[in-house]
C-alpha atoms as a PDB file:
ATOM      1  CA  UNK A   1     117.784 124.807  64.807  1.00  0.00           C
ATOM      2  CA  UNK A   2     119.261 124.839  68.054  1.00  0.00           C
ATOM      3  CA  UNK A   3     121.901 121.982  69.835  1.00  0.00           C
ATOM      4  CA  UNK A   4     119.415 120.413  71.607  1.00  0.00           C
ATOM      5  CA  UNK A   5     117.494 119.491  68.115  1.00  0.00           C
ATOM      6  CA  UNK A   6     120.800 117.571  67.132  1.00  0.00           C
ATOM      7  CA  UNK A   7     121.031 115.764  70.570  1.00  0.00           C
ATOM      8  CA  UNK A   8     119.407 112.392  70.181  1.00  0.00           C
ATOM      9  CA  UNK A   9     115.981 112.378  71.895  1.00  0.00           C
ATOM     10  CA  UNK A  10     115.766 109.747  75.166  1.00  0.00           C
ATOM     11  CA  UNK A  11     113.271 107.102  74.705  1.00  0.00           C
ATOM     12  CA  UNK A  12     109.581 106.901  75.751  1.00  0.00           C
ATOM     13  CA  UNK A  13     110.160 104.249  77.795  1.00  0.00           C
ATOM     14  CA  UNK A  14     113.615 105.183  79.306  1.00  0.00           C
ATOM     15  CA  UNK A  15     111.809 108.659  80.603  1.00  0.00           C
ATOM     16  CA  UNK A  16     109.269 105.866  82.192  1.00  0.00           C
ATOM     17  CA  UNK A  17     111.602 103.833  83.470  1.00  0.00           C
ATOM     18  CA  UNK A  18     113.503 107.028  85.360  1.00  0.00           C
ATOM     19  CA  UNK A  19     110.352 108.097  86.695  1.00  0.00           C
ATOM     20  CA  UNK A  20     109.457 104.892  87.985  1.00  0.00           C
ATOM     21  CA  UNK A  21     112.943 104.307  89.639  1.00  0.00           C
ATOM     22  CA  UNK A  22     113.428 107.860  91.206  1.00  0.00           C
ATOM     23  CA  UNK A  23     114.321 107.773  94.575  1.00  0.00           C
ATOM     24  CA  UNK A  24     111.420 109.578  96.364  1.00  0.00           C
ATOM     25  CA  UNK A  25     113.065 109.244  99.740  1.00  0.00           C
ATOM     26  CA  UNK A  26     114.498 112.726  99.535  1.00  0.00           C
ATOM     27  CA  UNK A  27     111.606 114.472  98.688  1.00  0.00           C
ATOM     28  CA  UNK A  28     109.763 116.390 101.381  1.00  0.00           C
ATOM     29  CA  UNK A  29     105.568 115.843 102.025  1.00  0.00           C
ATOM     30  CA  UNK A  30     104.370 119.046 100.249  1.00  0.00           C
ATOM     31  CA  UNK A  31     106.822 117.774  97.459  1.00  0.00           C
ATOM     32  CA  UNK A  32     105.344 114.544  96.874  1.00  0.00           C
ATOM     33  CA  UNK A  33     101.552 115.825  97.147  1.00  0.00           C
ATOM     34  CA  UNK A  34     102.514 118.528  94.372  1.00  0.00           C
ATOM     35  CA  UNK A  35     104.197 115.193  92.359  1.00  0.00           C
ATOM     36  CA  UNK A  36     100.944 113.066  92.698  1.00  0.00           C
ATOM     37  CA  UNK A  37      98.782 115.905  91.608  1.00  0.00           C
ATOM     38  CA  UNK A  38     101.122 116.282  88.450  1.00  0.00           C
ATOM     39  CA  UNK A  39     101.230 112.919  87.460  1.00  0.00           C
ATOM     40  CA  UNK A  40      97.428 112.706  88.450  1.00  0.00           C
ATOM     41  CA  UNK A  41      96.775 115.251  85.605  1.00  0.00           C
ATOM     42  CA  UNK A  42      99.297 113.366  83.155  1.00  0.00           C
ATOM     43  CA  UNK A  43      96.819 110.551  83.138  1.00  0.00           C
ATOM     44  CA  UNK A  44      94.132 112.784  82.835  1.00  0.00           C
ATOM     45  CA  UNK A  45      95.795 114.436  79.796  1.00  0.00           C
ATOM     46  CA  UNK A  46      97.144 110.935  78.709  1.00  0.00           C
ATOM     47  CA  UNK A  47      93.767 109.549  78.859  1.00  0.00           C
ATOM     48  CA  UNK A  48      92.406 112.051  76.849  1.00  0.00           C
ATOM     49  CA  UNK A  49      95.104 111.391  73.884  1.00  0.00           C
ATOM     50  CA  UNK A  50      93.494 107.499  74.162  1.00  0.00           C
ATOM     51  CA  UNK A  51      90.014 108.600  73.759  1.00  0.00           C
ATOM     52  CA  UNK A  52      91.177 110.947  70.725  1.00  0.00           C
ATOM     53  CA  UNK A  53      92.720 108.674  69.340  1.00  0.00           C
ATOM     54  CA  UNK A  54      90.118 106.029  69.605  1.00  0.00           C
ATOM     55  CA  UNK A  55      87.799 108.127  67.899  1.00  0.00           C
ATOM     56  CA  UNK A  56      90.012 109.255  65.283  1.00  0.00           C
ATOM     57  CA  UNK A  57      90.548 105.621  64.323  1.00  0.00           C
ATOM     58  CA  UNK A  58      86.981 104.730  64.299  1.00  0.00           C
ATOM     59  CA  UNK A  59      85.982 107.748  61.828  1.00  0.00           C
ATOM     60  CA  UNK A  60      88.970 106.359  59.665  1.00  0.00           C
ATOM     61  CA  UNK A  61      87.710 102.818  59.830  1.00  0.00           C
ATOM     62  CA  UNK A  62      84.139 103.461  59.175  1.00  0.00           C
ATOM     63  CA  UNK A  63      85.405 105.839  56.266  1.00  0.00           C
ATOM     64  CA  UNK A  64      86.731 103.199  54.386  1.00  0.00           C
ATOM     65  CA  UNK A  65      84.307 100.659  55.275  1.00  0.00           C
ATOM     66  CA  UNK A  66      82.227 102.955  52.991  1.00  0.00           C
ATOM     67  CA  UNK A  67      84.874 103.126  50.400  1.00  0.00           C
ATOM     68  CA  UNK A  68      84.997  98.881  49.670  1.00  0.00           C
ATOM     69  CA  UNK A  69      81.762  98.274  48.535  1.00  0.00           C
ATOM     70  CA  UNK A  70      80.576  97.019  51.891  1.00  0.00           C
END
């Protein structure tokens, strides 16, 4: 266990609200393109979770459909 574990862990939607709110003014061209391509791929990846998770859910849901008799 290190510190960090012990440190309280910020909030999904503070680290949303942060990003949202940073000041991009100070960032050069070459740095924004490189941040748009990043957060490009987070929805790719986040996307991804969805459909996972989506499918997951069905298989549980038609599982026990099976299971009570219907």
């Amino acid at each position: 266990m290190t510190i960090e574990d012990l440190e309280p862990r910020r909030g999904q939607d503070q680290t949303l609200r942060d990003l949202l709110r940073e000041d991009l003014d100070n960032y050069s061209v070459e740095d924004l393109e490189a941040r748009a391509e990043a957060l490009r791929g987070e929805i790719v990846r986040t996307e991804a979770a969805v459909h996972a998770k989506r499918q997951k859910k069905s298989a549980a849901d038609a599982f026990f459909r099976l299971g009570d008799g219907a």
